[in-house]
C-alpha atoms as a PDB file:
ATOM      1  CA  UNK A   1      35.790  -5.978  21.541  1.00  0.00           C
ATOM      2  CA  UNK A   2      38.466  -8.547  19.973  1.00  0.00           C
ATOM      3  CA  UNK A   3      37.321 -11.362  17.724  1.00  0.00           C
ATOM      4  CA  UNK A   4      39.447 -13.921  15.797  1.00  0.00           C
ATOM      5  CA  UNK A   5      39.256 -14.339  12.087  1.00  0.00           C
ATOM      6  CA  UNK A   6      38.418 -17.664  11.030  1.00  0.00           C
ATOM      7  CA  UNK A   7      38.288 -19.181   7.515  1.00  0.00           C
ATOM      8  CA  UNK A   8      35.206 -20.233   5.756  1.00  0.00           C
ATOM      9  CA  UNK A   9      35.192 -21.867   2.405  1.00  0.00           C
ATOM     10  CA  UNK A  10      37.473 -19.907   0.465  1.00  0.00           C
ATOM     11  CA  UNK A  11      37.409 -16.608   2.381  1.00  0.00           C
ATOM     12  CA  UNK A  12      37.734 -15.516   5.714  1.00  0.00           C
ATOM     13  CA  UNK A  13      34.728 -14.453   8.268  1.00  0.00           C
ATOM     14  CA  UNK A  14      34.714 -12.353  11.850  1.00  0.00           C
ATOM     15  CA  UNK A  15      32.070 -14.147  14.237  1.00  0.00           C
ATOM     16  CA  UNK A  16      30.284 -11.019  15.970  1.00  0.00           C
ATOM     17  CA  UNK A  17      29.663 -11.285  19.471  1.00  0.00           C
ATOM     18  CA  UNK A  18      26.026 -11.514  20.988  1.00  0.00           C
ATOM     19  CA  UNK A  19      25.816  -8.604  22.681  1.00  0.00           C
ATOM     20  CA  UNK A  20      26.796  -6.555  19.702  1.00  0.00           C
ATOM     21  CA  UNK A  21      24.130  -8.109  17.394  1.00  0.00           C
ATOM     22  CA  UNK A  22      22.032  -7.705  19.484  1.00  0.00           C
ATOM     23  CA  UNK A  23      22.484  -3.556  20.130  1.00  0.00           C
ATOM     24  CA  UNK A  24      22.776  -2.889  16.670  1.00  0.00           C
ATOM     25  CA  UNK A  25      19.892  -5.515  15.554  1.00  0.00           C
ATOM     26  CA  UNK A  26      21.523  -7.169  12.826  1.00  0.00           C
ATOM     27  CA  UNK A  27      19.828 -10.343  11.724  1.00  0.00           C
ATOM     28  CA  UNK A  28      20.813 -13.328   8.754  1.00  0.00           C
ATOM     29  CA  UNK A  29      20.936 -11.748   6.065  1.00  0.00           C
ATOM     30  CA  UNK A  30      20.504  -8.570   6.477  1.00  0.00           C
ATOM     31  CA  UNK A  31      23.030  -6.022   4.358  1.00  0.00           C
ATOM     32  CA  UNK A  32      26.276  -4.187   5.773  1.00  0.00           C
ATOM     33  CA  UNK A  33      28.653  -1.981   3.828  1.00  0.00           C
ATOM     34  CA  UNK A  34      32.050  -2.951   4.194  1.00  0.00           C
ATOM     35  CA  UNK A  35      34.894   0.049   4.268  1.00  0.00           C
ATOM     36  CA  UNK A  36      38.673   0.190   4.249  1.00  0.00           C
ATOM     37  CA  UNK A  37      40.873   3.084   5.368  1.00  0.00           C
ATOM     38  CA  UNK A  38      44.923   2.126   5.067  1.00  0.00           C
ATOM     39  CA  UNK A  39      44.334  -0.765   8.171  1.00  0.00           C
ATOM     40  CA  UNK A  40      41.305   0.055   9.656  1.00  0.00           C
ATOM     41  CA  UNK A  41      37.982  -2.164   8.078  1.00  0.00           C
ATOM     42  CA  UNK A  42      34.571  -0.449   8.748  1.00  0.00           C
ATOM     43  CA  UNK A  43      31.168  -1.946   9.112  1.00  0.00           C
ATOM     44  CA  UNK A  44      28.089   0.151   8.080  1.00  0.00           C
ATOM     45  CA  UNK A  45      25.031  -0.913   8.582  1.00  0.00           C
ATOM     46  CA  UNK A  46      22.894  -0.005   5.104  1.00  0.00           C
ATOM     47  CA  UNK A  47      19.411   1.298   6.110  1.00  0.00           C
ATOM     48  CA  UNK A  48      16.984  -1.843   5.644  1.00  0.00           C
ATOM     49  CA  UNK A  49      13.499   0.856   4.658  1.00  0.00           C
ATOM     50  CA  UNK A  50      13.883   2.365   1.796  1.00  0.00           C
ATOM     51  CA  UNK A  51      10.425   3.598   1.871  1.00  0.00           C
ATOM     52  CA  UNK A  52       9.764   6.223   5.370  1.00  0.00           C
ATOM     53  CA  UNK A  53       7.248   4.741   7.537  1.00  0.00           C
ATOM     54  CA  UNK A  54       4.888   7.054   9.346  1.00  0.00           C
ATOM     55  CA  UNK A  55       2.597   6.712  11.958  1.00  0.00           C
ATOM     56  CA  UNK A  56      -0.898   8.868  12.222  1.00  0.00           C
ATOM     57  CA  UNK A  57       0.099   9.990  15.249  1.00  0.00           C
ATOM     58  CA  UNK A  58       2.786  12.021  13.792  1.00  0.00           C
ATOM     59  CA  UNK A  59       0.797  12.858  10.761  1.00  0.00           C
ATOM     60  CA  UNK A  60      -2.035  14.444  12.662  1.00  0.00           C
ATOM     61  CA  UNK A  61       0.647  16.491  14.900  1.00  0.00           C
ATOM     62  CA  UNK A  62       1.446  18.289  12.071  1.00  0.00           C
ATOM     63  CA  UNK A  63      -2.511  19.439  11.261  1.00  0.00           C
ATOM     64  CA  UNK A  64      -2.823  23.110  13.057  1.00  0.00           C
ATOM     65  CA  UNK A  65      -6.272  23.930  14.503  1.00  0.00           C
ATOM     66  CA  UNK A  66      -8.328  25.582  11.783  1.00  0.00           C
ATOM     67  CA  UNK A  67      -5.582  24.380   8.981  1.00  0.00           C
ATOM     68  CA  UNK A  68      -7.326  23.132   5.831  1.00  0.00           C
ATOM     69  CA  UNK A  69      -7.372  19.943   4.202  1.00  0.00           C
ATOM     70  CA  UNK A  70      -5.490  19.880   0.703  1.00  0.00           C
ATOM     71  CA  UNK A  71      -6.983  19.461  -2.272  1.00  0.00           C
ATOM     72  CA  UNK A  72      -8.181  15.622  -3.239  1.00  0.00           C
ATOM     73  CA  UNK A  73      -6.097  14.911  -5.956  1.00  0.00           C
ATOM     74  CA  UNK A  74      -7.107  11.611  -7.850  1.00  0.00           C
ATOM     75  CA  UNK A  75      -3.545   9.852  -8.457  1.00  0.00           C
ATOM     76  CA  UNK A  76      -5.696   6.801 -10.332  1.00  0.00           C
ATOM     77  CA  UNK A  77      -3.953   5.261 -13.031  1.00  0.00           C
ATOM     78  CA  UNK A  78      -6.654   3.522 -13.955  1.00  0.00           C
ATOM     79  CA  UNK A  79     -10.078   4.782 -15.736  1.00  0.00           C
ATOM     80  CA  UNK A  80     -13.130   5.152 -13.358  1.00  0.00           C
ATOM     81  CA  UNK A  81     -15.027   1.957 -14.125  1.00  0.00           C
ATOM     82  CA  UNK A  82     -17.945   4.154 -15.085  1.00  0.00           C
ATOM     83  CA  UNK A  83     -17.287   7.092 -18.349  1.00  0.00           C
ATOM     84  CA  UNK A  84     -19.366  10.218 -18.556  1.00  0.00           C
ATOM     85  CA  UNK A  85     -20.853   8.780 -21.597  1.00  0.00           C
ATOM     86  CA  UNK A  86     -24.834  10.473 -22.521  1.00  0.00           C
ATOM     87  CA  UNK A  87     -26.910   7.972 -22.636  1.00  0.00           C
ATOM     88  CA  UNK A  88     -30.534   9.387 -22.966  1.00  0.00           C
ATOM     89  CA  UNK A  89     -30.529   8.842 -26.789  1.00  0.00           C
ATOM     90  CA  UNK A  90     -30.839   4.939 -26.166  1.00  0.00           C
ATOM     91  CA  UNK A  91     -32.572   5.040 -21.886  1.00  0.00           C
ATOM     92  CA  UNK A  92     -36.133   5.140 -21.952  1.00  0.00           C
ATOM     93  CA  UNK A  93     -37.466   8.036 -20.269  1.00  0.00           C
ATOM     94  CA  UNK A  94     -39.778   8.068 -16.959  1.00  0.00           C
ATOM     95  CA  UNK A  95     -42.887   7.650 -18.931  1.00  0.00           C
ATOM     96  CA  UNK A  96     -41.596   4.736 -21.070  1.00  0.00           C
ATOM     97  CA  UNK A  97     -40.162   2.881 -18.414  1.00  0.00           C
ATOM     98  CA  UNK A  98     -43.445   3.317 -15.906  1.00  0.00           C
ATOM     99  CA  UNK A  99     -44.985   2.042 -19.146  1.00  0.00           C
ATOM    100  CA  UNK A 100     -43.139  -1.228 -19.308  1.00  0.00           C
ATOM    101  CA  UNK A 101     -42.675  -1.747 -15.760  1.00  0.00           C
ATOM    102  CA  UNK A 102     -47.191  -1.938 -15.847  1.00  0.00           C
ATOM    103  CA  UNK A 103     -47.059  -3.823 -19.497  1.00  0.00           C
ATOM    104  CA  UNK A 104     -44.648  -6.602 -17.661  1.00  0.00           C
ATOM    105  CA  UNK A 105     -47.321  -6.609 -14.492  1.00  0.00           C
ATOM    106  CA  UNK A 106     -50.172  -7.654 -16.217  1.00  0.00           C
ATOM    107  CA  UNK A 107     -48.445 -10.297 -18.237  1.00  0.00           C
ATOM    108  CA  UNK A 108     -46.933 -11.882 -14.771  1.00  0.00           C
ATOM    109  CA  UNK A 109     -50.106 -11.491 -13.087  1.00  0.00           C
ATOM    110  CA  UNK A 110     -52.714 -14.037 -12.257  1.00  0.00           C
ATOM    111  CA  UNK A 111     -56.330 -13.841 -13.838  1.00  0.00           C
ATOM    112  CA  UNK A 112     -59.316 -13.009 -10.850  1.00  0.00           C
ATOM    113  CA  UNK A 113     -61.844 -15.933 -10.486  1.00  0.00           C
ATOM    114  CA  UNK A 114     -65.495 -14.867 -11.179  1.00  0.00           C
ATOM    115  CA  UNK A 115     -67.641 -16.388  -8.545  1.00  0.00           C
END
């Protein structure tokens, strides 16, 4: 395909046609590596995904029939929002808390009416 170089602002720009922005997808602004070899000028396209994307599909392909789950591995960089901590020096026990739970009844609870 021939193009003609035309200037813009201080440097000089190749128009690509249509039909070859369209095959290769290129769209404003997206990046290109530029190469030259004695005469000839090269135009690369740089890969746009740097991280793979991958659909579940594929990923469950891969599973065999009978083929066991890995390991759960907690990758967390954060805390759980709940520690181990023992806390049955300060928690009431069963008894105690039955015991308030009744004490806090009767307060709340309405006298009967003798007839």
């Amino acid at each position: 395909m021939k193009t003609k170089v035309a200037k813009w602002g201080n440097s000089l720009a190749v128009r690509l046609p249509k039909p070859l922005v369209d095959d290769l997808g290129l769209r404003p602004g997206r990046e290109v590596e530029l190469r030259q070899d004695g005469t000839r000028l090269t135009l690369e396209m740089i890969s746009a995904r740097k991280i793979p994307r991958y659909r579940l599909e594929d990923l469950l392909a891969q599973i065999k029939p009978g083929q066991k789950p890995p390991p759960f591995e907690d990758w967390s960089a954060v805390e759980p929002p709940w520690p181990d901590d023992d806390w049955s020096d300060i928690a009431p026990s069963d008894e105690e808390w039955a015991a308030m739970k009744r004490k806090a009844g009767a307060k709340g609870a309405k006298p009967k009416r003798r007839t």
